[in-house]
Protein backbone atom coordinates (compact mmCIF):
# COMPACT_ATOMS: atom_id res chain seq x y z
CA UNK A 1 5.36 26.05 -2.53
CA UNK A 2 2.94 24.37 -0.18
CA UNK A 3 -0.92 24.26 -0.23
CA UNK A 4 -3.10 23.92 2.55
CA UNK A 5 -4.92 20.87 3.23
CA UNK A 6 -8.56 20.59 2.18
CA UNK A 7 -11.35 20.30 4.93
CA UNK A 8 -12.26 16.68 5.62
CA UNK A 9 -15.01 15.43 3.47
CA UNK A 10 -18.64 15.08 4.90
CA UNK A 11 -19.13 12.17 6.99
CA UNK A 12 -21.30 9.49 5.76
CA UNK A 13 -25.09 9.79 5.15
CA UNK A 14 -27.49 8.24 7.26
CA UNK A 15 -28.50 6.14 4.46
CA UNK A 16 -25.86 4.30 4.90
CA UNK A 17 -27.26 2.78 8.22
CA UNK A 18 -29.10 -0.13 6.69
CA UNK A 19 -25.70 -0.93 4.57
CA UNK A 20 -23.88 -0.94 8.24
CA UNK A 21 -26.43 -3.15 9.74
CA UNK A 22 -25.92 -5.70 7.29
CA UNK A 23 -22.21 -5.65 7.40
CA UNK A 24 -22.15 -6.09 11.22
CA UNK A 25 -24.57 -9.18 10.53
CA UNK A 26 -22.81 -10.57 7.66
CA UNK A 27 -19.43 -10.16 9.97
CA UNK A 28 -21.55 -11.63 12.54
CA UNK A 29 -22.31 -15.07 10.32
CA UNK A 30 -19.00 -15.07 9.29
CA UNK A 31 -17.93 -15.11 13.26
CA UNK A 32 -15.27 -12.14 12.86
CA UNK A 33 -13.45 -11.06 14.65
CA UNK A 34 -11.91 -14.00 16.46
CA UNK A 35 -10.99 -13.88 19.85
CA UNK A 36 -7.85 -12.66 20.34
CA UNK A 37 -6.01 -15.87 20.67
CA UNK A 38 -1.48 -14.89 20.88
CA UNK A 39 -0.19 -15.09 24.11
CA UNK A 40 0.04 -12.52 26.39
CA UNK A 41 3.86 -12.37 27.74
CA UNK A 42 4.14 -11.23 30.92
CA UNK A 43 6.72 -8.61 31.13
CA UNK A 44 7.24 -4.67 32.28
CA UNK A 45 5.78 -2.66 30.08
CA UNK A 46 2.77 -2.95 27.83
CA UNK A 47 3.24 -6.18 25.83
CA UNK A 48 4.13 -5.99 22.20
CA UNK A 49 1.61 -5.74 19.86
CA UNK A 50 1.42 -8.92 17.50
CA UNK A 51 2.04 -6.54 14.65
CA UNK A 52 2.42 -2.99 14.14
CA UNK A 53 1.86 -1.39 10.65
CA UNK A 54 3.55 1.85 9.59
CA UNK A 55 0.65 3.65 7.03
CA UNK A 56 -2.87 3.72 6.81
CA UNK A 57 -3.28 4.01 3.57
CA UNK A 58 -5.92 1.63 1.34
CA UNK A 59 -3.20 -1.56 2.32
CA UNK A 60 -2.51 -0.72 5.75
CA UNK A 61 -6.00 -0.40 6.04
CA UNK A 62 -7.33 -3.89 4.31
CA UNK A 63 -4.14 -5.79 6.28
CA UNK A 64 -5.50 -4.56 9.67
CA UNK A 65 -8.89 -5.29 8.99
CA UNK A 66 -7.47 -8.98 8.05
CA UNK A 67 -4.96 -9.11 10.43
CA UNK A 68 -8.37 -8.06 13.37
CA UNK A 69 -10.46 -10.20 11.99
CA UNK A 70 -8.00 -13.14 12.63
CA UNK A 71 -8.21 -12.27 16.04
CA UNK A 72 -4.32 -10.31 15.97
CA UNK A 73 -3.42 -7.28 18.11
CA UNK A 74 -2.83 -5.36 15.66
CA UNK A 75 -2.31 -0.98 15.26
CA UNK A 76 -1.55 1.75 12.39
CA UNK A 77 0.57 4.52 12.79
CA UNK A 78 0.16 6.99 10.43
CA UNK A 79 1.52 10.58 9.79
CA UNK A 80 -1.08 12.21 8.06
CA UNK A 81 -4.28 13.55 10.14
CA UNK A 82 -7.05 11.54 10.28
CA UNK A 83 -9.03 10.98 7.00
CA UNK A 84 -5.95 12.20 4.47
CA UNK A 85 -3.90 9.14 4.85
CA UNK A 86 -2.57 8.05 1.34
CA UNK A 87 -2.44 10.25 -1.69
CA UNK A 88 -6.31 10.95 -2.66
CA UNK A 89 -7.02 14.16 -1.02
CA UNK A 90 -3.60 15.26 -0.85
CA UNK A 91 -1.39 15.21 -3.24
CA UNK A 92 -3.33 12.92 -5.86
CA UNK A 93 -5.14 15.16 -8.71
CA UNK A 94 -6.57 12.92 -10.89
CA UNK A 95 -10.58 13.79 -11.20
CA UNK A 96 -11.34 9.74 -11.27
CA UNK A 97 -9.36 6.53 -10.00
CA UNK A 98 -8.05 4.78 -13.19
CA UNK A 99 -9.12 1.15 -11.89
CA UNK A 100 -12.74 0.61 -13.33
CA UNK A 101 -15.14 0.95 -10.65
CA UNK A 102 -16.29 -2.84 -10.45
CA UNK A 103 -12.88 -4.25 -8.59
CA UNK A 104 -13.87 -4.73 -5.35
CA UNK A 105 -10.55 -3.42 -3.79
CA UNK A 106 -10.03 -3.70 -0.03
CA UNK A 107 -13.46 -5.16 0.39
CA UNK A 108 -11.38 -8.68 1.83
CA UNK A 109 -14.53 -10.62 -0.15
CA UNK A 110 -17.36 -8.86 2.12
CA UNK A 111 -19.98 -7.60 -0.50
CA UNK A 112 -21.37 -5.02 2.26
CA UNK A 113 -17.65 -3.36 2.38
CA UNK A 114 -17.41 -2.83 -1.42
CA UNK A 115 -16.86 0.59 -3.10
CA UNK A 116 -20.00 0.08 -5.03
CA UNK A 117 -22.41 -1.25 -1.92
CA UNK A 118 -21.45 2.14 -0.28
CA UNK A 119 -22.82 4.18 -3.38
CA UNK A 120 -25.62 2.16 -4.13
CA UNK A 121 -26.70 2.64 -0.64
CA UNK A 122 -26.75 6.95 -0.80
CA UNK A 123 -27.22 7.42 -4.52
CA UNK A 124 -29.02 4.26 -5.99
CA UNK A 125 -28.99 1.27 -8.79
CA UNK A 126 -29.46 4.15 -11.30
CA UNK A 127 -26.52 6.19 -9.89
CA UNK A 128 -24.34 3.37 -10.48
CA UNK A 129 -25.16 1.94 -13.86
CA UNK A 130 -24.59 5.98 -14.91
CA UNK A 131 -21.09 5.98 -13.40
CA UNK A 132 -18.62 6.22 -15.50
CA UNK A 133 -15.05 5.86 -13.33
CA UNK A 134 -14.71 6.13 -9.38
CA UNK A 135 -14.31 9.74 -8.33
CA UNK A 136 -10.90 10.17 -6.48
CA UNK A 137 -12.32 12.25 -3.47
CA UNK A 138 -15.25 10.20 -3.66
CA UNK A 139 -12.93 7.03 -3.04
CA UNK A 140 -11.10 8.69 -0.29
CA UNK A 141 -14.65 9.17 1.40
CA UNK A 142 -15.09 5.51 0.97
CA UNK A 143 -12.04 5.00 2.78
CA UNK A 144 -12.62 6.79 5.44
CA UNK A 145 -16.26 4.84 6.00
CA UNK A 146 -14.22 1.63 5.67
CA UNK A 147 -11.78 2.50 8.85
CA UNK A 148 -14.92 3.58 10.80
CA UNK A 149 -17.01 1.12 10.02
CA UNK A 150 -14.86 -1.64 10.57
CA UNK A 151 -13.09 0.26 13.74
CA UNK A 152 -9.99 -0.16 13.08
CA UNK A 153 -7.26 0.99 15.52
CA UNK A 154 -5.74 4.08 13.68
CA UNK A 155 -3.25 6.36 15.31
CA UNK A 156 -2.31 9.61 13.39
CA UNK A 157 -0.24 11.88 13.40
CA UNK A 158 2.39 10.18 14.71
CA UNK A 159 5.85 10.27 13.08
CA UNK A 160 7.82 7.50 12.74
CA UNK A 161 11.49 7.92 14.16
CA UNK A 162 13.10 4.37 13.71
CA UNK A 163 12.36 0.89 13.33
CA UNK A 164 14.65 -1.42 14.85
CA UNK A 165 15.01 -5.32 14.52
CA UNK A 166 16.42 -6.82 17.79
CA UNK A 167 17.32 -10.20 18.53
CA UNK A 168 14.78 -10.62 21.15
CA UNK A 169 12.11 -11.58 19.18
CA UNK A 170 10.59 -7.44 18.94
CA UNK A 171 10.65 -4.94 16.27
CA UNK A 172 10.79 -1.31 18.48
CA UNK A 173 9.45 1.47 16.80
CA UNK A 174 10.90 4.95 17.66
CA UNK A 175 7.30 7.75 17.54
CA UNK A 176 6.76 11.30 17.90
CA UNK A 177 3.33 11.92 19.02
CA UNK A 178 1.94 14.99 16.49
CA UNK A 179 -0.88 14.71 18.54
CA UNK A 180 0.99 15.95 22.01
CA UNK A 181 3.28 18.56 21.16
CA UNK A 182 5.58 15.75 19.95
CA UNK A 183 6.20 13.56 22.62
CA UNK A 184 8.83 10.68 21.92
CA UNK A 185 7.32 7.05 23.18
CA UNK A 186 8.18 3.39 22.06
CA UNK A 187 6.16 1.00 20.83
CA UNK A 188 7.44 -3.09 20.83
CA UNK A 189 5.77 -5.67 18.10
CA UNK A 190 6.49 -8.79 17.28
CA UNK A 191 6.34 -7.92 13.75
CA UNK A 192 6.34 -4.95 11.83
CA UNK A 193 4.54 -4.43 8.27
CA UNK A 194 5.69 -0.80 6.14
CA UNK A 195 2.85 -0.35 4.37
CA UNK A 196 4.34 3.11 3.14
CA UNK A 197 2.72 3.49 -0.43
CA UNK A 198 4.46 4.38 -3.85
CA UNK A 199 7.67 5.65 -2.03
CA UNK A 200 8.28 3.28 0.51
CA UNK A 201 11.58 2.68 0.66
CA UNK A 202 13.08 6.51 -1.13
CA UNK A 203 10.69 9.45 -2.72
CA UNK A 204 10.38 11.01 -5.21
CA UNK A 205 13.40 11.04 -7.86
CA UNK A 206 14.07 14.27 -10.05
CA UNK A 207 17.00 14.50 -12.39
CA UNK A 208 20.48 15.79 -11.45
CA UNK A 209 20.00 18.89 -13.35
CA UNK A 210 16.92 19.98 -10.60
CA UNK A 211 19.91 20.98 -8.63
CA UNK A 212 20.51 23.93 -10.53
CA UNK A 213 16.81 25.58 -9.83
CA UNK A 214 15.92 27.83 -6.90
CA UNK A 215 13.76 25.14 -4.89
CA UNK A 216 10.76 27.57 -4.61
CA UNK A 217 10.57 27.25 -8.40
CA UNK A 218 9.69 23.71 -8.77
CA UNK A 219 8.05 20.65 -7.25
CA UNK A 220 7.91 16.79 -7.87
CA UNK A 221 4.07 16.02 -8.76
CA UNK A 222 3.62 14.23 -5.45
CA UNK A 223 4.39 16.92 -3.33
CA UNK A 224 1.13 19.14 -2.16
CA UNK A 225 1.51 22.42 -4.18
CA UNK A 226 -0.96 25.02 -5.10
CA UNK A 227 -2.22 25.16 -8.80
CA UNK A 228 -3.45 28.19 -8.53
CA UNK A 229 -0.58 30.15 -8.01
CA UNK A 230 0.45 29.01 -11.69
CA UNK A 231 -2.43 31.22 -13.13
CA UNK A 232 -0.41 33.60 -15.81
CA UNK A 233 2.75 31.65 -15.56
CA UNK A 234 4.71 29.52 -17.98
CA UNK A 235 4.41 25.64 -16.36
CA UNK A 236 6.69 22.78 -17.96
CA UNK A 237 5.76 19.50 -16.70
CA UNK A 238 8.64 17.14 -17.51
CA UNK A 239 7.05 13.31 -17.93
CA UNK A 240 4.36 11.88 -20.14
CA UNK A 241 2.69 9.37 -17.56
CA UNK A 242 -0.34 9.76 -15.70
CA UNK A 243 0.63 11.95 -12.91
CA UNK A 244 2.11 14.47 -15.73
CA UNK A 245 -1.58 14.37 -17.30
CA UNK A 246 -2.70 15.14 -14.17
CA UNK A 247 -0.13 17.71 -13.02
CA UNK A 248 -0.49 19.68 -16.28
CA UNK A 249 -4.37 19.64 -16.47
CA UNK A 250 -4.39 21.46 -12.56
CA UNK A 251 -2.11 23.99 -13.88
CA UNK A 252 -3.98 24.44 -17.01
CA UNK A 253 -7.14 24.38 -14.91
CA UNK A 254 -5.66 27.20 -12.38
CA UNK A 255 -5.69 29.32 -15.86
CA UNK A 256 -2.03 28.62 -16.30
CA UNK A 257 -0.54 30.90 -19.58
CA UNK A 258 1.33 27.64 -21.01
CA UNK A 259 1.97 24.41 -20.16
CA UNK A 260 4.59 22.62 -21.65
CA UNK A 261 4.88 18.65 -21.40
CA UNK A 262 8.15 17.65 -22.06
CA UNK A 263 8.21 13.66 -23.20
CA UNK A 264 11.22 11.99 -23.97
CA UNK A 265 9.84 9.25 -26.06
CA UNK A 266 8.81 10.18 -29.73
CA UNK A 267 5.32 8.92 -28.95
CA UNK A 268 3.47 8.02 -26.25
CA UNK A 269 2.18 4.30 -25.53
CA UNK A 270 -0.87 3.17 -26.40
CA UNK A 271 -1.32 -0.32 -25.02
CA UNK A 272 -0.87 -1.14 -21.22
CA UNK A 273 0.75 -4.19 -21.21
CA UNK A 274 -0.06 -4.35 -17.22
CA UNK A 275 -3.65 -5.00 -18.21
CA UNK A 276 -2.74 -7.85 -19.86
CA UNK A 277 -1.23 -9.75 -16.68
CA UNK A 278 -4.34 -9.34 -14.93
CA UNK A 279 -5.59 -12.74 -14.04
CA UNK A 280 -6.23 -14.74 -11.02
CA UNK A 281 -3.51 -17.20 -11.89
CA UNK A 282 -0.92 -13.57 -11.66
CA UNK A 283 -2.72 -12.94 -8.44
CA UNK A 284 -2.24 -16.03 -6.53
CA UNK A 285 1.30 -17.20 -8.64
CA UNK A 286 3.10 -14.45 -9.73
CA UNK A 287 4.90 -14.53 -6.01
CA UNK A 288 6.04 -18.25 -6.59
CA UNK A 289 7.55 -17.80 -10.42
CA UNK A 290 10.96 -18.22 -11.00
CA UNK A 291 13.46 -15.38 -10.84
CA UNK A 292 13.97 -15.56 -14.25
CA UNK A 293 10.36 -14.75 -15.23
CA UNK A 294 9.83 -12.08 -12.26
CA UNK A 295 12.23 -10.32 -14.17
CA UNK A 296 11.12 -10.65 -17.89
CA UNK A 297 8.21 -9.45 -16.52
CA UNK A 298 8.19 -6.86 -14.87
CA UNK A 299 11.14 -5.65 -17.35
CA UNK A 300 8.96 -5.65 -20.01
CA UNK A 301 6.59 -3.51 -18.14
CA UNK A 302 9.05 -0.87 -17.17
CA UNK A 303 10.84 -1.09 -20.26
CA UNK A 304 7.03 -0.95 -22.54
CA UNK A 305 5.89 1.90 -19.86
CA UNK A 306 1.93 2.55 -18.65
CA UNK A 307 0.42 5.19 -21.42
CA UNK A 308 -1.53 7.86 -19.36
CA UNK A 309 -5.29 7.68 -19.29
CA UNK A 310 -7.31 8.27 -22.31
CA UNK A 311 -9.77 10.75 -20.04
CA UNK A 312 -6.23 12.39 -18.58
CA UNK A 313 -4.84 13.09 -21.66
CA UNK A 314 -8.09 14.94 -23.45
CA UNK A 315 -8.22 16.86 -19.88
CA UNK A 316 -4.93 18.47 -21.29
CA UNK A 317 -5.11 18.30 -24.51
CA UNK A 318 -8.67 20.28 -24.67
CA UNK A 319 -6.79 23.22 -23.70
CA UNK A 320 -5.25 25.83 -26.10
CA UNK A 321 -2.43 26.69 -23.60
CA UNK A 322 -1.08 23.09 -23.55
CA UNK A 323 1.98 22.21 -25.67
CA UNK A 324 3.10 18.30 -26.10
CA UNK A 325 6.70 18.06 -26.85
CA UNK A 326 7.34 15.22 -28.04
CA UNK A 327 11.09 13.49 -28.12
CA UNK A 328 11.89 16.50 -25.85
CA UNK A 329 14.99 15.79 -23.27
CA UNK A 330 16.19 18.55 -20.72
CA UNK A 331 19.48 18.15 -20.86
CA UNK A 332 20.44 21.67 -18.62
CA UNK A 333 18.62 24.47 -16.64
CA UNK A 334 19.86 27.75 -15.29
CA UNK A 335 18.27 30.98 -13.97
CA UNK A 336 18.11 33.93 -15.92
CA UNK A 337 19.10 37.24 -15.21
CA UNK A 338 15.51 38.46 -16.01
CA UNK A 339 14.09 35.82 -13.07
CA UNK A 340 13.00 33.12 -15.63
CA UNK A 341 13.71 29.50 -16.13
CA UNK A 342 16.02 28.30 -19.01
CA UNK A 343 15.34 24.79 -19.95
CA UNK A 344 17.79 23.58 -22.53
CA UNK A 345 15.97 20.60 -24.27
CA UNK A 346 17.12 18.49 -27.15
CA UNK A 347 14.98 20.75 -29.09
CA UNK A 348 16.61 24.19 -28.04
CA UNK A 349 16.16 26.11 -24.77
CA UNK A 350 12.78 27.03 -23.08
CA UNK A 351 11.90 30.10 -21.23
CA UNK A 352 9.50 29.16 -17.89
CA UNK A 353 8.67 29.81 -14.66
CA UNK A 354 7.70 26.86 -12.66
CA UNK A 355 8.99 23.43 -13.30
CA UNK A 356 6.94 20.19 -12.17
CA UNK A 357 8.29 17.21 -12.66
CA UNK A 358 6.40 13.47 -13.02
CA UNK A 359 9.52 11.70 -13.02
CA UNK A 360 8.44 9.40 -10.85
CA UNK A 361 9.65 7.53 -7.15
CA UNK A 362 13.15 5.30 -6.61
CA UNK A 363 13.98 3.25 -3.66
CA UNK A 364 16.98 5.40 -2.04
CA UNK A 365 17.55 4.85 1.69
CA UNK A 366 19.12 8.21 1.99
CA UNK A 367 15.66 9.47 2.18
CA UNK A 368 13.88 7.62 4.94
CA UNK A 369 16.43 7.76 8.23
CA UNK A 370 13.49 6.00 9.67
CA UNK A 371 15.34 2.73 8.31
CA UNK A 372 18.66 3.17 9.02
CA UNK A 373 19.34 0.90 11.30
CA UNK A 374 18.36 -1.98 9.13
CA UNK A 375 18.73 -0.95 5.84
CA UNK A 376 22.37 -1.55 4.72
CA UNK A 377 21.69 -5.33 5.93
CA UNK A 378 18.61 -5.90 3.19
CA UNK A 379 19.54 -7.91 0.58
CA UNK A 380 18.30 -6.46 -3.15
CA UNK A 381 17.88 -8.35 -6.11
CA UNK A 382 21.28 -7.48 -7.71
CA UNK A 383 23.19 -8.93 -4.39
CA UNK A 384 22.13 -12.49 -5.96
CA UNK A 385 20.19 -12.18 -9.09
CA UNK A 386 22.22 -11.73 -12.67
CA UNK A 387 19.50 -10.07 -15.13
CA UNK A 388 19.46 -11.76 -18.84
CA UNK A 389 21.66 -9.43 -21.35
CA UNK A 390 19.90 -6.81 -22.71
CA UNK A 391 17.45 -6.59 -19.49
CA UNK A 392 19.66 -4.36 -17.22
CA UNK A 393 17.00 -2.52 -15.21
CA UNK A 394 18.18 -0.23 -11.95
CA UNK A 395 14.90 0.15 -10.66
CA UNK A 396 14.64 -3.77 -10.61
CA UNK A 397 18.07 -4.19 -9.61
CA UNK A 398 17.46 -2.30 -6.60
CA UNK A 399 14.30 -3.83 -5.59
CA UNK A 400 14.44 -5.85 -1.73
CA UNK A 401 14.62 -9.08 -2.65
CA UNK A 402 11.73 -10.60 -0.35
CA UNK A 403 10.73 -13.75 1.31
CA UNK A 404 7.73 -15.19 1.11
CA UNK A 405 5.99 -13.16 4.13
CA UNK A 406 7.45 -10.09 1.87
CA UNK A 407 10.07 -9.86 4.59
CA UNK A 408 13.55 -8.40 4.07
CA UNK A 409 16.10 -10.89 4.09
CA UNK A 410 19.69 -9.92 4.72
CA UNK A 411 23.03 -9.66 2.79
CA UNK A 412 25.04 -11.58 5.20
CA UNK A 413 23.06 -14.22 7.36
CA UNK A 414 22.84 -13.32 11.11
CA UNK A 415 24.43 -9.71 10.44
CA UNK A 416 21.34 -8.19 11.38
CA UNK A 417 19.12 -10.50 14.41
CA UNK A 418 15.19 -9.56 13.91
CA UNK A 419 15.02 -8.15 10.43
CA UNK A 420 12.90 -10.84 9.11
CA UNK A 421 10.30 -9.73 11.59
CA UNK A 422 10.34 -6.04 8.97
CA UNK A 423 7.55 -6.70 6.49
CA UNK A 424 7.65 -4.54 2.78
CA UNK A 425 3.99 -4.41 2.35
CA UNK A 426 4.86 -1.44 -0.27
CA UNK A 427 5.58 -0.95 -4.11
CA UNK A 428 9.18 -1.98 -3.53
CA UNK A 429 7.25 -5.43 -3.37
CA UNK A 430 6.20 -5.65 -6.98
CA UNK A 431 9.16 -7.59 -8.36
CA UNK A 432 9.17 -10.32 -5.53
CA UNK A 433 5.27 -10.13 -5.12
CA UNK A 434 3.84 -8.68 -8.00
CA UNK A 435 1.25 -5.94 -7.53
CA UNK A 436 -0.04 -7.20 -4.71
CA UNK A 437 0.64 -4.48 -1.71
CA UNK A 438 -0.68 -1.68 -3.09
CA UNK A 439 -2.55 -2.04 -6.51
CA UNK A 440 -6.57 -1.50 -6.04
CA UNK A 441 -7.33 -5.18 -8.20
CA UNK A 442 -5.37 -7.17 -5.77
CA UNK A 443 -5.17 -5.36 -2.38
CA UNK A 444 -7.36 -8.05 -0.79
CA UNK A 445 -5.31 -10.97 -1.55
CA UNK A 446 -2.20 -9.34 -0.89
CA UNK A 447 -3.52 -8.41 2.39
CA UNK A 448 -4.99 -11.53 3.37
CA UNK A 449 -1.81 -13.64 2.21
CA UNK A 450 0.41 -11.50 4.55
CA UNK A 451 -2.83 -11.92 7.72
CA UNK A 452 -2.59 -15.33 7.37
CA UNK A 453 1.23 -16.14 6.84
CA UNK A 454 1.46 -14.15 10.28
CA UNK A 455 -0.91 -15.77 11.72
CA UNK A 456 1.01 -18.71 11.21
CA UNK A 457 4.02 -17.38 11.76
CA UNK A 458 3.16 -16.71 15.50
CA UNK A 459 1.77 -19.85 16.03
CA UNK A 460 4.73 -20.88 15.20
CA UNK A 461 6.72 -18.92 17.26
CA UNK A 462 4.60 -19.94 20.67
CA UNK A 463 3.96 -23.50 19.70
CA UNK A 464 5.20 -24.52 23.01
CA UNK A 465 2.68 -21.78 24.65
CA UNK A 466 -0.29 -22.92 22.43
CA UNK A 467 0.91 -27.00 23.54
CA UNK A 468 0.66 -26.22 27.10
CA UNK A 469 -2.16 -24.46 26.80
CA UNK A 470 -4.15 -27.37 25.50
CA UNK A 471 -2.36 -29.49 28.19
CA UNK A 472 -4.22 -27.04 31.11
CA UNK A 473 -7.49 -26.86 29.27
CA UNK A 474 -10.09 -28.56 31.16
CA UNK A 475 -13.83 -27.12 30.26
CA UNK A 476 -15.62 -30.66 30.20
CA UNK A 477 -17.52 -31.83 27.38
CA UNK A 478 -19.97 -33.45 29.73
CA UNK A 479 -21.24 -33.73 32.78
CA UNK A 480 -20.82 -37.34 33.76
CA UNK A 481 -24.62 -38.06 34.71
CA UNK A 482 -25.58 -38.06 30.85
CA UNK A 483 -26.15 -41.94 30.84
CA UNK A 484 -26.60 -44.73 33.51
CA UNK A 485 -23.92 -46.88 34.26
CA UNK A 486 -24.79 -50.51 33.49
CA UNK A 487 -23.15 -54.21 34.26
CA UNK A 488 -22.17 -56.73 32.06
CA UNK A 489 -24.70 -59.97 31.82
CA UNK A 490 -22.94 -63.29 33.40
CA UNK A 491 -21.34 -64.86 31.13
CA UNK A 492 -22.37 -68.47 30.26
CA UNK A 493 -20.74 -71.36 28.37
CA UNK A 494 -22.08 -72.34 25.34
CA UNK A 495 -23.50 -75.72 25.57
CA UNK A 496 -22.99 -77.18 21.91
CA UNK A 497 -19.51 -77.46 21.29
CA UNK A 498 -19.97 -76.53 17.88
CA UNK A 499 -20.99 -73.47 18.99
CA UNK A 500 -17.81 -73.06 21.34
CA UNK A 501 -15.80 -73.77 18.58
């Protein structure tokens, strides 16, 4: 069941002029961009970019307005059309971003580029102090204001075929153009960053027993259906996180007859323990921990789960039609000979019509072909890492086990030439890097740590280029007719041997 895209959001106000102005002055001050400053390799062809990026969301957005303003070549390919990159007028339903509204996000520490300069600047002081939690399409406007005002080099709709390392020191990506009928081109760049959101490395994962449903009668909460053809029907939403909230309260909103949540656990959290991890020393050190505590960590998290919003869960729960089963499994489903749904829960069987299930995303390879031809070589946490008894965890277990450029590193050294130059600037990151490619509180460091270890990375990799280049410079320092040449006064004896001596 697929839903049509909604119309691009209004483009910004011209009160936002004077907010512009004194970005461009304060990027001005600041001296950004640099000049472009990588070599140039002369070659056939146009010459590889210094890194590509595959998705424009909110991180491939702040890492190419770092990587630009280090004076990179640097591009985004993106699938979507332009201004419905990422989740947040898609597929996201949520009415407000859970984040509070005073993290500056992908701002990269510009006060001018913040979420709340850009609403100050149209709806005022007052506006702001009244504001409870960022609206989700209002953020997605923001977005879109942050790629144009910055002018960043976006190309949409353009499908990603394959990425593939090679041992000449390029990363070719494999494109269909969406944009020309689907024309197949190449692109070369020295490095690569996959900046591919909440599923970048699988999709969405539903349970085995999905299989066993006619496909038109469900969908994972990620995928862009249409709540309003739920109105009348019987909706179970299998999960108890925040996307089931939000999945549940569309359908219920869409005048859905009955909405069943069906929740494993015999009560839902209350605490997220996530919050309590949230300081700069996690930001800046989490990355360099030892394995041992990565784990713990994020173990405990997965293992404690994120409770759903407290605005999420009244946005159900203040309708009559809504149903919370609590320490409900599905253990079975079959069609009926009447047309219906029959769930059989731990509970006893359910009669519905549309399944939607919040079950979440898992890295699974199978799913993105895009990465075949590297993604058998990646090493994963469980090739080296033994977890502590009692802290078996698949999701972690399966997590790319990253260097500290959050580049794949491979199973068998040398099996696969180039795949360092692959960046996971994505969720699968969170156990080697912590939340720092993707989560709104920490988008700007994570972006600026991976700008600036490339940076360095490619002077690295043309140190001989950059050495002759300072060899050949000659723009003089002066002139030569800045002073007057003198002589030295004779030079006399001294006449008091004393003195001599």
């Amino acid at each position: 069941m697929k839903a049509k895209l909604p119309p691009p959001i209004a483009e910004a106000p011209a009160g936002l002029a004077a907010l512009e102005a004194r970005l461009r002055q304060d990027l001005a001050w600041l001296g950004l961009p640099a000049k472009p400053w990588v070599p140039v390799k002369d070659g056939p062809g146009e010459a590889p970019l210094d890194v590509a990026i595959v998705g424009g969301g909110m991180a491939g957005l702040a890492l190419l307005a770092t990587l630009t303003h280090l004076g990179l070549r640097a591009r985004i390919y993106d699938r979507s059309p332009a201004g419905f990159e990422g989740p947040w007028a898609t597929t996201a339903r949520m009415e407000t971003l859970r984040s509070p509204k005073e993290l500056t996000g992908p701002a990269l520490g510009l006060p001018a580029l913040t979420f709340r300069a850009w609403f100050e600047a149209q709806f005022g002081l007052a506006a702001w102090d009244a504001l409870d939690k960022i609206p989700r399409l209002q953020w997605a406007e923001y977005l879109r204001w942050y790629r144009s005002v910055l002018g960043l080099d976006v190309r949409n709709e353009q499908q990603v075929r394959a990425v593939l390392p090679r041992a000449d020191g390029v990363v070719q990506l494999d494109l269909l153009d969406g944009t020309a009928d689907g024309k197949a081109y190449t692109v070369q760049a020295r490095h690569v960053v996959l900046a591919t959101g909440r599923d970048g490395l699988g999709g969405a994962w539903v349970p085995d027993w999905a299989a066993a449903l006619p496909r038109d009668r469900w969908a994972h909460s990620s995928d862009l259906w249409d709540a309003e053809s739920l109105r009348g029907r019987r909706v179970a939403v299998v999960g108890g996180g925040a996307s089931a909230m939000d999945a549940a309260a569309s359908a219920l909103e869409a005048g859905a007859g009955r909405v069943d949540l069906l929740i494993r656990r015999a009560d839902l959290p209350r605490v997220n323990k996530g919050k309590g991890a949230g300081s700069p020393g996690m930001v800046h050190g989490f990355w360099q921990l030892p394995d041992e505590w990565k784990w713990r960590m994020r173990h405990y998290i997965n293992v404690q789960q994120v409770p759903p919003p407290h605005g999420s869960t009244l946005r159900v729960s203040r309708h009559a039609a809504a149903h919370f089963q609590l320490g409900t499994s599905v253990l079975g489903a079959v069609r009926r000979a009447d047309g219906a749904l029959r769930l059989d829960t731990s509970r006893g069987p359910l009669a519905v019509d549309f399944v939607v299930f919040s079950t979440g995303f898992r890295t699974d390879w199978a799913l993105r072909p895009e990465f075949a031809a590297f993604a058998p070589q990646v090493r994963v946490w469980q090739d080296r890492f033994a977890p502590p008894e009692g802290t078996a965890d698949t999701e972690l277990a399966e997590s790319p086990d990253l260097g500290p450029l959050f580049e794949f590193q491979p199973k068998t050294p040398g099996a696969c030439p180039g795949l360092e130059r692959v960046h996971c600037f994505n969720y699968a990151a969170s156990l080697s890097h912590g939340a720092a490619a993707g989560d709104i509180p920490q988008i700007t460091d994570g972006a600026q740590r991976l700008a600036r270890g490339l940076a360095a990375k490619l002077l690295s990799e043309d140190a001989e280029l950059h050495f002759a280049a300072m060899q050949r410079y000659a723009e003089p320092e002066l002139d030569g007719d800045e002073w007057t040449p003198s002589v030295l006064p004779p030079y006399v004896e001294a006449a008091d041997p004393e003195v001599a001596r």
